[in-house]
C-alpha atoms as a PDB file:
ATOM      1  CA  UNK A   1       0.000   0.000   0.000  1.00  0.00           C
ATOM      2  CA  UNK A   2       1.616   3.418  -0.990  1.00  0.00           C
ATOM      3  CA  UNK A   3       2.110   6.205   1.265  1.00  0.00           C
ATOM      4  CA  UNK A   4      -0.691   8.315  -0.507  1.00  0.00           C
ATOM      5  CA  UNK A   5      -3.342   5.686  -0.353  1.00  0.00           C
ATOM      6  CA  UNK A   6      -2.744   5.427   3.380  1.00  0.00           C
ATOM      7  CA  UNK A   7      -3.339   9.295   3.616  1.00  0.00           C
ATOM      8  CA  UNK A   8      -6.442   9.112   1.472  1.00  0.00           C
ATOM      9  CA  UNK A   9      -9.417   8.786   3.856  1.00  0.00           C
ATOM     10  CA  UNK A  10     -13.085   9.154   2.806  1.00  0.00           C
ATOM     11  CA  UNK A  11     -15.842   9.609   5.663  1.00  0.00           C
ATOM     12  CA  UNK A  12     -18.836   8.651   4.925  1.00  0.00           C
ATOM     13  CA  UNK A  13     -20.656  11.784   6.501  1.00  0.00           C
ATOM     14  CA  UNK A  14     -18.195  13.733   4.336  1.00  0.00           C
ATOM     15  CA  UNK A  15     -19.415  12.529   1.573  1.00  0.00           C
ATOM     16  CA  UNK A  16     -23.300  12.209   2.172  1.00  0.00           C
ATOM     17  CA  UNK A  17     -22.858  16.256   2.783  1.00  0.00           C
ATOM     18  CA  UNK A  18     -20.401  16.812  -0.824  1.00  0.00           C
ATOM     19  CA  UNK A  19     -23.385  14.531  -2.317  1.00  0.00           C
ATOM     20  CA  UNK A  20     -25.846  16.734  -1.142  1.00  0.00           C
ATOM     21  CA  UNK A  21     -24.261  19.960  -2.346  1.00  0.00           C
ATOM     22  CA  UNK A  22     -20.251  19.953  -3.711  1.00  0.00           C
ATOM     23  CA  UNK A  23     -20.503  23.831  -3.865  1.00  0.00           C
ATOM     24  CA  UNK A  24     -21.571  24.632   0.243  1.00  0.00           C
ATOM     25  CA  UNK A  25     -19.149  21.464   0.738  1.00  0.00           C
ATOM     26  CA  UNK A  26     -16.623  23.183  -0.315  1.00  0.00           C
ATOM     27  CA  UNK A  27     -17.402  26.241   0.991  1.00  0.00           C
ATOM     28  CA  UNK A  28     -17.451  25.114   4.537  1.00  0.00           C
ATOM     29  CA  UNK A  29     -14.226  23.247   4.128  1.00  0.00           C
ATOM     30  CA  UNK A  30     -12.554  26.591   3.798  1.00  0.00           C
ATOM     31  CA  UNK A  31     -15.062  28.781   6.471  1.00  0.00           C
ATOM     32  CA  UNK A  32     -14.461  29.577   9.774  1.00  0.00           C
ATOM     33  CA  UNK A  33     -15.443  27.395  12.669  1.00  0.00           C
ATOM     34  CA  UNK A  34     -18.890  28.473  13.382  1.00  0.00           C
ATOM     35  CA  UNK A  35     -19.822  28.619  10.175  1.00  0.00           C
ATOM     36  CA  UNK A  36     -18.345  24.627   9.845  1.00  0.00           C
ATOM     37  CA  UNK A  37     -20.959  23.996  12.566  1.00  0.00           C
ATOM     38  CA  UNK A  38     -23.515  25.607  11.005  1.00  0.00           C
ATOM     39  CA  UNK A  39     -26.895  23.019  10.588  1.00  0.00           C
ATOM     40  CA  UNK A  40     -29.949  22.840   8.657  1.00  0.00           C
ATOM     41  CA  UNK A  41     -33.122  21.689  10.210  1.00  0.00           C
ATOM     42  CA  UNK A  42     -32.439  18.524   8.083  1.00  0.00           C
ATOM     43  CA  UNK A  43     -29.579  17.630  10.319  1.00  0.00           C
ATOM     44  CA  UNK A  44     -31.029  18.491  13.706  1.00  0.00           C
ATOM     45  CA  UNK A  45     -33.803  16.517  12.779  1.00  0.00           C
ATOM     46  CA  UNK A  46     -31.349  13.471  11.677  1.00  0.00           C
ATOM     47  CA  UNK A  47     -29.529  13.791  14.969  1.00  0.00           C
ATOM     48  CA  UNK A  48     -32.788  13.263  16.760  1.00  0.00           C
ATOM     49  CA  UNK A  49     -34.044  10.047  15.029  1.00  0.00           C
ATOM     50  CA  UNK A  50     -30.135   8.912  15.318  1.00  0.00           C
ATOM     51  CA  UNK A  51     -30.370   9.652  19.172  1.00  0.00           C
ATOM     52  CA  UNK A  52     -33.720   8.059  19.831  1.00  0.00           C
ATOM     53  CA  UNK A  53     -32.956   5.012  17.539  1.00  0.00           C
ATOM     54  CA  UNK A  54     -28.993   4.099  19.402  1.00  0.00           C
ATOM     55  CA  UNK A  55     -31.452   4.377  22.416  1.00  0.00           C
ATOM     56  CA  UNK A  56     -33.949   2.200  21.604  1.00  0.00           C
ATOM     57  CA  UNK A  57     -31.860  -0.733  20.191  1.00  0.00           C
ATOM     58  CA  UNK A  58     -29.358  -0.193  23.542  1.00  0.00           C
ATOM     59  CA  UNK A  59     -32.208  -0.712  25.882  1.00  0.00           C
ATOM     60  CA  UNK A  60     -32.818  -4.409  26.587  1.00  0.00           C
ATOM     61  CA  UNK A  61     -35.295  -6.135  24.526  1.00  0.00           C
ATOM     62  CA  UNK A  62     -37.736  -6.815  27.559  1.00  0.00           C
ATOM     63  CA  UNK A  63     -37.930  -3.350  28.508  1.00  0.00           C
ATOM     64  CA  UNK A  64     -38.509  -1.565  25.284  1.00  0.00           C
ATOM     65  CA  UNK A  65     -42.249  -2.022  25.890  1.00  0.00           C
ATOM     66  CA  UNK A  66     -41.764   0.157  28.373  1.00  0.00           C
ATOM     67  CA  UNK A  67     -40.396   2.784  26.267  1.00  0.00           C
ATOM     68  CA  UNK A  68     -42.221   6.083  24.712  1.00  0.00           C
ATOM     69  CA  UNK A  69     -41.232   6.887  21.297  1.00  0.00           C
ATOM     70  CA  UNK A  70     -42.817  10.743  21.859  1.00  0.00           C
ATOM     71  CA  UNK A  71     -41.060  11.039  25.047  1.00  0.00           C
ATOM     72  CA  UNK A  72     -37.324   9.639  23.414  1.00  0.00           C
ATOM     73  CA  UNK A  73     -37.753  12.376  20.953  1.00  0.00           C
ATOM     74  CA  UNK A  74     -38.385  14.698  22.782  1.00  0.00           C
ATOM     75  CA  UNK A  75     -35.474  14.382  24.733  1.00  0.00           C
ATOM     76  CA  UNK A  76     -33.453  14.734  21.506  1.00  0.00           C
ATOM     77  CA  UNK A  77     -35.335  17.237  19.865  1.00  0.00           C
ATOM     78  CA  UNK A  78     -34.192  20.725  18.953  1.00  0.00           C
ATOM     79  CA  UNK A  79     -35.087  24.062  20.307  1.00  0.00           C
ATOM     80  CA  UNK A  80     -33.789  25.974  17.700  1.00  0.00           C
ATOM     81  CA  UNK A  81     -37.325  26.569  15.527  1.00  0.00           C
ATOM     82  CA  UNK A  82     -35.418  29.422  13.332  1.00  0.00           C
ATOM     83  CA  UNK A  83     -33.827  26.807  11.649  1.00  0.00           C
ATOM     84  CA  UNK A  84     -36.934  25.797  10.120  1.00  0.00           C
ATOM     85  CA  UNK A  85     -39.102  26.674   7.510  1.00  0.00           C
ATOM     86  CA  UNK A  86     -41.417  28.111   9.979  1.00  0.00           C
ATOM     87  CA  UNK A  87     -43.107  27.387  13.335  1.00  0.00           C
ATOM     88  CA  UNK A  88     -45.536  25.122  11.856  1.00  0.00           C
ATOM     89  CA  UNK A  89     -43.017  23.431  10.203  1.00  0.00           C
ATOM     90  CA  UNK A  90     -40.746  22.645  13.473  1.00  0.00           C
ATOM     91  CA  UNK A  91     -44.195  21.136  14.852  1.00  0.00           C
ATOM     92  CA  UNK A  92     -45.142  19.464  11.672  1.00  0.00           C
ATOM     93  CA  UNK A  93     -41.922  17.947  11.086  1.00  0.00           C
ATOM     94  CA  UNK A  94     -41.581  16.678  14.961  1.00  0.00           C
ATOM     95  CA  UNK A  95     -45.432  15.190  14.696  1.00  0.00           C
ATOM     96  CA  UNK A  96     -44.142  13.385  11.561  1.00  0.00           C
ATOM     97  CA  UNK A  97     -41.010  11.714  13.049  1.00  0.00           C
ATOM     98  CA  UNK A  98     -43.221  11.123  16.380  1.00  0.00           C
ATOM     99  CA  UNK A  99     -45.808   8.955  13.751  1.00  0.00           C
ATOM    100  CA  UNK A 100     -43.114   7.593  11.549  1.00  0.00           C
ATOM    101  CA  UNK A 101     -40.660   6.331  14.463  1.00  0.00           C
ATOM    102  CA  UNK A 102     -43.072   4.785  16.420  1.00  0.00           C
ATOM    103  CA  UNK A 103     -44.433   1.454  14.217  1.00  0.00           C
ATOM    104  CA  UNK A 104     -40.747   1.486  12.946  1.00  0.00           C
ATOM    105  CA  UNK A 105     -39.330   0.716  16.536  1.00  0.00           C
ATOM    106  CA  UNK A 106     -41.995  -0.954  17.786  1.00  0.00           C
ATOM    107  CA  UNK A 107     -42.430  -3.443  15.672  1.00  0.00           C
ATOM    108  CA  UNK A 108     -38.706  -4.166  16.676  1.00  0.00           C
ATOM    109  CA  UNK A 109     -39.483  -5.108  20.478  1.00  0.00           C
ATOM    110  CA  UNK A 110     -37.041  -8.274  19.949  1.00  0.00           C
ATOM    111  CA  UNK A 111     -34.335  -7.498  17.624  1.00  0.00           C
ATOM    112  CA  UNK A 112     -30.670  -7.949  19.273  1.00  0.00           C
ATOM    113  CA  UNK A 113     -28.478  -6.200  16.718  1.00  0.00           C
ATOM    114  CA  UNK A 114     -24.785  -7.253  16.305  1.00  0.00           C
ATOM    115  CA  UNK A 115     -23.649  -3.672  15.929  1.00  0.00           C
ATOM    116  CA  UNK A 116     -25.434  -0.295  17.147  1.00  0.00           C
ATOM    117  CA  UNK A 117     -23.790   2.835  15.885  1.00  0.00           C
ATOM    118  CA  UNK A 118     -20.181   2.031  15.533  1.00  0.00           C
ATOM    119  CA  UNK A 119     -17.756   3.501  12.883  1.00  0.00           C
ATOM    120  CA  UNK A 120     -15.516   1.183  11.542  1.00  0.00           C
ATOM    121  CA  UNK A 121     -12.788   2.313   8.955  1.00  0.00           C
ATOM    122  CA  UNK A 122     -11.358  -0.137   5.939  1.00  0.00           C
ATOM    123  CA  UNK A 123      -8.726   0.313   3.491  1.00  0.00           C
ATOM    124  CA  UNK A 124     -10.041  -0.843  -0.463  1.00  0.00           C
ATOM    125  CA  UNK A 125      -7.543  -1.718  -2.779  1.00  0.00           C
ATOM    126  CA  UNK A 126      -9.839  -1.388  -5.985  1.00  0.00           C
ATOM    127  CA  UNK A 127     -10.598   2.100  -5.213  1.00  0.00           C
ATOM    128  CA  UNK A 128      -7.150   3.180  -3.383  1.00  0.00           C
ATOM    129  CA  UNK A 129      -8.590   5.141  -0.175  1.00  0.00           C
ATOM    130  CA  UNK A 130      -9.302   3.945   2.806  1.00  0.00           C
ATOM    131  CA  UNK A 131     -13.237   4.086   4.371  1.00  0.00           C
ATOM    132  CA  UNK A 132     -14.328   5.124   7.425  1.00  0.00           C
ATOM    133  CA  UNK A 133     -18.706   4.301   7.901  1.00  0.00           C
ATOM    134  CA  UNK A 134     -20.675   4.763  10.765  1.00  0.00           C
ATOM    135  CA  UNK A 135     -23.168   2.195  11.552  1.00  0.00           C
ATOM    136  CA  UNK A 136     -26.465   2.816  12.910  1.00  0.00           C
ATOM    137  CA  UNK A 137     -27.330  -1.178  12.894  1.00  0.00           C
ATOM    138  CA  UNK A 138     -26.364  -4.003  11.135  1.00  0.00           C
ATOM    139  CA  UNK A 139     -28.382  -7.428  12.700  1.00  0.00           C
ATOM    140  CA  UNK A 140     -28.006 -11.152  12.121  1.00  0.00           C
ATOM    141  CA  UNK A 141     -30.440 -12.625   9.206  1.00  0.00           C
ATOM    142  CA  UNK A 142     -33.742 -14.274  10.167  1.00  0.00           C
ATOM    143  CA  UNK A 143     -33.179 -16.762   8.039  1.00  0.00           C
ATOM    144  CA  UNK A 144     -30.042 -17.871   5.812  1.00  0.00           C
ATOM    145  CA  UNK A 145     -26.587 -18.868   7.207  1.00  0.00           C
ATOM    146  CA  UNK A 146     -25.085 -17.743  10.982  1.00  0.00           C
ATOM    147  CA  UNK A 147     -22.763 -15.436   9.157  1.00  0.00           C
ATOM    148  CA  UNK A 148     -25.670 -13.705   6.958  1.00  0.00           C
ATOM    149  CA  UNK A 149     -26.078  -9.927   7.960  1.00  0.00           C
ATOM    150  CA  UNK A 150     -28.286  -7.028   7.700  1.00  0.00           C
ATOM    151  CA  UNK A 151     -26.895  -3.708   7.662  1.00  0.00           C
ATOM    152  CA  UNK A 152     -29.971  -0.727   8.040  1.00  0.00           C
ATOM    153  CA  UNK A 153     -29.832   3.151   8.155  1.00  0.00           C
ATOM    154  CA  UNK A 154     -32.890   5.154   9.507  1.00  0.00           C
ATOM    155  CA  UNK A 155     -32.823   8.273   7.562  1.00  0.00           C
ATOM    156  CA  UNK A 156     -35.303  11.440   7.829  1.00  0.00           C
ATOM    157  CA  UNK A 157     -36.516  11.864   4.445  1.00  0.00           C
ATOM    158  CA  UNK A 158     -35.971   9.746   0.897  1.00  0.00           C
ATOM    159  CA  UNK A 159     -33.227  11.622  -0.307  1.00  0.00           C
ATOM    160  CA  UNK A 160     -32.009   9.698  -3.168  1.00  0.00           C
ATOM    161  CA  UNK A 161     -28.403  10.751  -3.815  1.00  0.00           C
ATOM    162  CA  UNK A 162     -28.269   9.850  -0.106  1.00  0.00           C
ATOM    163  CA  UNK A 163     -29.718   6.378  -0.331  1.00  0.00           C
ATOM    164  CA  UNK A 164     -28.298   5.852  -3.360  1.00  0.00           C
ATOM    165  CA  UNK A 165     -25.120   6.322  -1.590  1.00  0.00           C
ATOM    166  CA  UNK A 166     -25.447   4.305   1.725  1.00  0.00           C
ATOM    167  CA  UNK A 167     -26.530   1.517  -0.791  1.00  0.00           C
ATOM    168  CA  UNK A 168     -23.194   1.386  -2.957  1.00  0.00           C
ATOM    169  CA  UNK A 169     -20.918   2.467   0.162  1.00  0.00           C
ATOM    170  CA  UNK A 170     -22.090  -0.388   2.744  1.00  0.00           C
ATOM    171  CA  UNK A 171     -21.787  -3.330  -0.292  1.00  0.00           C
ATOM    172  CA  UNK A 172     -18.025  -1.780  -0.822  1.00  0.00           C
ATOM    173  CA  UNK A 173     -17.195  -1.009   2.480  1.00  0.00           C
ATOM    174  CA  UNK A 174     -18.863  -4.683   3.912  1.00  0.00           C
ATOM    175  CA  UNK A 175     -16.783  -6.407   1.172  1.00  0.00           C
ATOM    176  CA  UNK A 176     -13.269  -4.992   1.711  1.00  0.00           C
ATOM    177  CA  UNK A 177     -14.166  -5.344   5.926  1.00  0.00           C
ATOM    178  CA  UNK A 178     -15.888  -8.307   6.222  1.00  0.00           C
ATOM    179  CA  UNK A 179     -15.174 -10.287   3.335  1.00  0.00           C
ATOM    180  CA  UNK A 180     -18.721 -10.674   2.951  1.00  0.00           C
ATOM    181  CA  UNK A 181     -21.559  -8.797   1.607  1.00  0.00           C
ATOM    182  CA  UNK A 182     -25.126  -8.440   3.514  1.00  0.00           C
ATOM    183  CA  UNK A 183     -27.850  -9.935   2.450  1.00  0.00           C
ATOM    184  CA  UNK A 184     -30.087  -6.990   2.620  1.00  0.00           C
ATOM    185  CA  UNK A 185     -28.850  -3.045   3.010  1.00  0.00           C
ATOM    186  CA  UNK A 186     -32.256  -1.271   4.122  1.00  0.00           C
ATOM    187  CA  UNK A 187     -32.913   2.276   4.349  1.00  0.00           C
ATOM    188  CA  UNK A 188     -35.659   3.314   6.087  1.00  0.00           C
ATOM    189  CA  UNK A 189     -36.879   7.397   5.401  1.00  0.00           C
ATOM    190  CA  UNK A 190     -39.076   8.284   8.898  1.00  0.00           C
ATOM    191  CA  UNK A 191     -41.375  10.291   6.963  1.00  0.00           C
ATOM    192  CA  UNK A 192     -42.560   8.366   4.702  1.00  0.00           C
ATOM    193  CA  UNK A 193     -41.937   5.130   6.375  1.00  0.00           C
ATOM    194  CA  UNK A 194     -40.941   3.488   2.575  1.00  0.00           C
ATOM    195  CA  UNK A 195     -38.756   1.013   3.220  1.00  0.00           C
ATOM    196  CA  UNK A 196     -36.283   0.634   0.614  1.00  0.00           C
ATOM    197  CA  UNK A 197     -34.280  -2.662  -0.048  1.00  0.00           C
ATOM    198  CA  UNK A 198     -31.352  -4.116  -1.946  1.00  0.00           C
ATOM    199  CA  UNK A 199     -29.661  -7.322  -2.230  1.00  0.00           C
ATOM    200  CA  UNK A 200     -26.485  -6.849  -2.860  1.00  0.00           C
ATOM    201  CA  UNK A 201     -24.485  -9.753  -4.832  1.00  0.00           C
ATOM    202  CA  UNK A 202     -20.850 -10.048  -6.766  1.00  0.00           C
ATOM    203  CA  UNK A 203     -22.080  -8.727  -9.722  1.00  0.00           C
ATOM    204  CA  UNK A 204     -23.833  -5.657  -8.558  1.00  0.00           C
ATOM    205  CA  UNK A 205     -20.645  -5.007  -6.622  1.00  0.00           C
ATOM    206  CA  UNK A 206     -18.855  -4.210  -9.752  1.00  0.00           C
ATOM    207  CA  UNK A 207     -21.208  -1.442  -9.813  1.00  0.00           C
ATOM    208  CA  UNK A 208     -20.968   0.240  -6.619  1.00  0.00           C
ATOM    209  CA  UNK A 209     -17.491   0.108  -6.784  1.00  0.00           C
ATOM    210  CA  UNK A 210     -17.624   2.182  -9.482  1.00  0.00           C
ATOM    211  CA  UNK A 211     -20.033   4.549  -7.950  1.00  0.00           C
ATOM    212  CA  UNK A 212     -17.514   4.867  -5.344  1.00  0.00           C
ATOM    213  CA  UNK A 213     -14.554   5.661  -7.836  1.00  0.00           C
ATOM    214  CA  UNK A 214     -16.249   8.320  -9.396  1.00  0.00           C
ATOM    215  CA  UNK A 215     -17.538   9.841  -5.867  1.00  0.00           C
ATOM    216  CA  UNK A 216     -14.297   9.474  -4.208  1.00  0.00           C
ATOM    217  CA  UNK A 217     -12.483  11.124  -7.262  1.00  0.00           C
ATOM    218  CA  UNK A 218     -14.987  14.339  -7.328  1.00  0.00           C
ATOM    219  CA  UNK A 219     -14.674  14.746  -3.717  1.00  0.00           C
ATOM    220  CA  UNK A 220     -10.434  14.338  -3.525  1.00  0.00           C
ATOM    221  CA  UNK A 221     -10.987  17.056  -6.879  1.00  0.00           C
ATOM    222  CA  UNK A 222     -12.984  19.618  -5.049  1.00  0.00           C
ATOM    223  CA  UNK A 223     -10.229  19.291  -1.908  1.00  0.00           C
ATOM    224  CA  UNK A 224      -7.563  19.588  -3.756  1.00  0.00           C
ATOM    225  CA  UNK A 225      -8.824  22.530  -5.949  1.00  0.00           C
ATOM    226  CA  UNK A 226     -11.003  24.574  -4.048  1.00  0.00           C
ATOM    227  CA  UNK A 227     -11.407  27.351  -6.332  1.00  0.00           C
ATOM    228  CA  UNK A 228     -13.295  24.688  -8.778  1.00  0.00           C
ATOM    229  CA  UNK A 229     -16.857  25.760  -8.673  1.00  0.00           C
ATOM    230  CA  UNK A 230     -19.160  22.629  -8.377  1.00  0.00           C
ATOM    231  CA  UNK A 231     -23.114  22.280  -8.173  1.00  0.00           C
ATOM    232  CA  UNK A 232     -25.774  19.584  -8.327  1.00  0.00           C
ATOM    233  CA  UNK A 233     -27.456  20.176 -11.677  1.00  0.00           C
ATOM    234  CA  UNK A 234     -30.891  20.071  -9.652  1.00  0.00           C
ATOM    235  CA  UNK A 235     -30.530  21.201  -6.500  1.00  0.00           C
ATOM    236  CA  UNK A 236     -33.854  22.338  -5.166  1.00  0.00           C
ATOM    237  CA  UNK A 237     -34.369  20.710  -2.197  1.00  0.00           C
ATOM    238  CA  UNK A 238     -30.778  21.131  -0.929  1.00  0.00           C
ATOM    239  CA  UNK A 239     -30.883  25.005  -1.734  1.00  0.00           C
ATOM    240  CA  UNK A 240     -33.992  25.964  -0.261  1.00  0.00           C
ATOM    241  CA  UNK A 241     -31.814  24.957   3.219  1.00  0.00           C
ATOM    242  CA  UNK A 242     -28.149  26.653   1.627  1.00  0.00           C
ATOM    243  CA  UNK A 243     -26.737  29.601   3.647  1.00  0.00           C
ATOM    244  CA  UNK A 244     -24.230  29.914   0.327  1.00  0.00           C
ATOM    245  CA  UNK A 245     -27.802  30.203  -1.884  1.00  0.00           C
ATOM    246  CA  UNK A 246     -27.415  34.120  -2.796  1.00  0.00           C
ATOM    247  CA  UNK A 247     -23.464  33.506  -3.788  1.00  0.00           C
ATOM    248  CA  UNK A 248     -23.496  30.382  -5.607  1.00  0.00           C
ATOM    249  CA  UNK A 249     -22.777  30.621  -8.949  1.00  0.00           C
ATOM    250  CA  UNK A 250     -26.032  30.115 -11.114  1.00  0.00           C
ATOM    251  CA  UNK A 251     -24.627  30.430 -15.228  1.00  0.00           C
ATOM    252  CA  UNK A 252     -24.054  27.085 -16.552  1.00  0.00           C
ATOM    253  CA  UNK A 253     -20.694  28.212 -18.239  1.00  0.00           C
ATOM    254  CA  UNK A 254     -19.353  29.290 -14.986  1.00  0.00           C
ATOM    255  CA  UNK A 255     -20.018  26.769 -12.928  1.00  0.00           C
ATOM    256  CA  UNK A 256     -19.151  22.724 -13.320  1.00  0.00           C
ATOM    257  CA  UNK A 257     -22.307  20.818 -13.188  1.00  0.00           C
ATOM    258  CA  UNK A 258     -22.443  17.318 -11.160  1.00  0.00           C
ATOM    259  CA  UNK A 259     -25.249  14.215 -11.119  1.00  0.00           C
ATOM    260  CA  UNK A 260     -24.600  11.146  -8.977  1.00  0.00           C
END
């Protein structure tokens, strides 16, 4: 393993926020500290359901019963209601994770997971970098051999660069680590309680290998020339929530134009 490779280190939270927007990615990687930890209501709402969900699935299984979804989130949830749409929307979006969380987690009252939020890093030869994932659970198969595994990600919304991501990531980084791919990588949105499904095998991970070669490479780009203007060709969603909106550059010509 060269020098370089052993340098090169790709985080997967990194690179869910460069997916999301490689302009305000790069933007905060050269900003001052408080504007680093600058949040969207997006990510306070994420670090709620992540809170609640580490502390459901650490409680013992003959206790959860006991447990109140409202009252978990609640705990966990924000304060900071300017970081919202609106007041209506801070309420609306807490009521939604409040009716999405609790016939996810419930319906879990027995589930002993082999890993609960852990971040585990792994060096890949085919792409050259090595990969550093947290996960949020990854449980033993119902059915299917003792080694089968399930590796899940409770997300707020159905972002689909994001899922997309988790999807290719976990069969690449579960591969190089474990010398084994799951048998199912779920993603389960809160909000719309969709649960979304793959089943990874050798020959789609040809394909999410590449994913992750041309993700890695566009993210170790935009580090190592910041002055290289990048934006998601549709970005709607992302910069309704942008505190870089009013300075990104709009013009086509001007401006390198990315789709994952």
């Amino acid at each position: 393993m060269s020098t370089a490779a052993k340098g090169t280190v790709i985080e997967d939270y990194k690179l869910e926020e460069f997916l999301r927007c490689p302009y305000r990615y790069v933007k905060r990687q050269g900003a001052g500290p408080s504007a680093k930890a600058e949040v969207n209501w997006m990510q306070l709402a994420q670090l709620a359901v992540s809170h609640v969900v580490n502390a459901f699935y650490m409680t013992p299984e003959k206790e959860r019963s006991k447990l109140s979804i409202p009252d978990m989130l609640e705990q966990w949830w924000t304060n900071k209601v300017t970081k919202f749409e609106s007041p209506e929307h801070y309420w609306s979006i807490k009521q939604q994770l409040i009716n999405g969380l609790n016939p996810l987690l419930m319906t879990e009252l027995s589930s002993v997971p082999m890993i609960v939020f852990e971040q585990h890093q792994v060096f890949v030869p085919e792409l050259q970098v090595e990969l550093t994932q947290i996960f949020q659970l990854v449980l033993g198969s119902e059915s299917g051999e003792p080694s089968d595994y399930i590796v899940r990600k409770y997300i707020v919304d159905e972002e689909e660069d994001i899922i997309t991501l988790f999807q290719h990531l976990t069969a690449v980084f579960c591969f190089s680590a474990f010398g084994r791919l799951p048998v199912r990588i779920e993603v389960l949105p809160v909000l719309t309680g969709n649960l979304r499904i793959v089943y990874p095998t050798k020959e789609t991970l040809e394909q999410s290998q590449d994913y992750m070669r041309l993700a890695a490479s566009l993210m170790q780009e935009a580090a190592s020339e910041p002055g290289q203007q990048l934006r998601k060709v549709q970005g709607s969603a992302e910069c309704s929530r942008c505190p870089f909106l009013e300075e990104c550059v709009s013009p086509a010509a001007e401006a390198e134009a990315i789709m994952m």
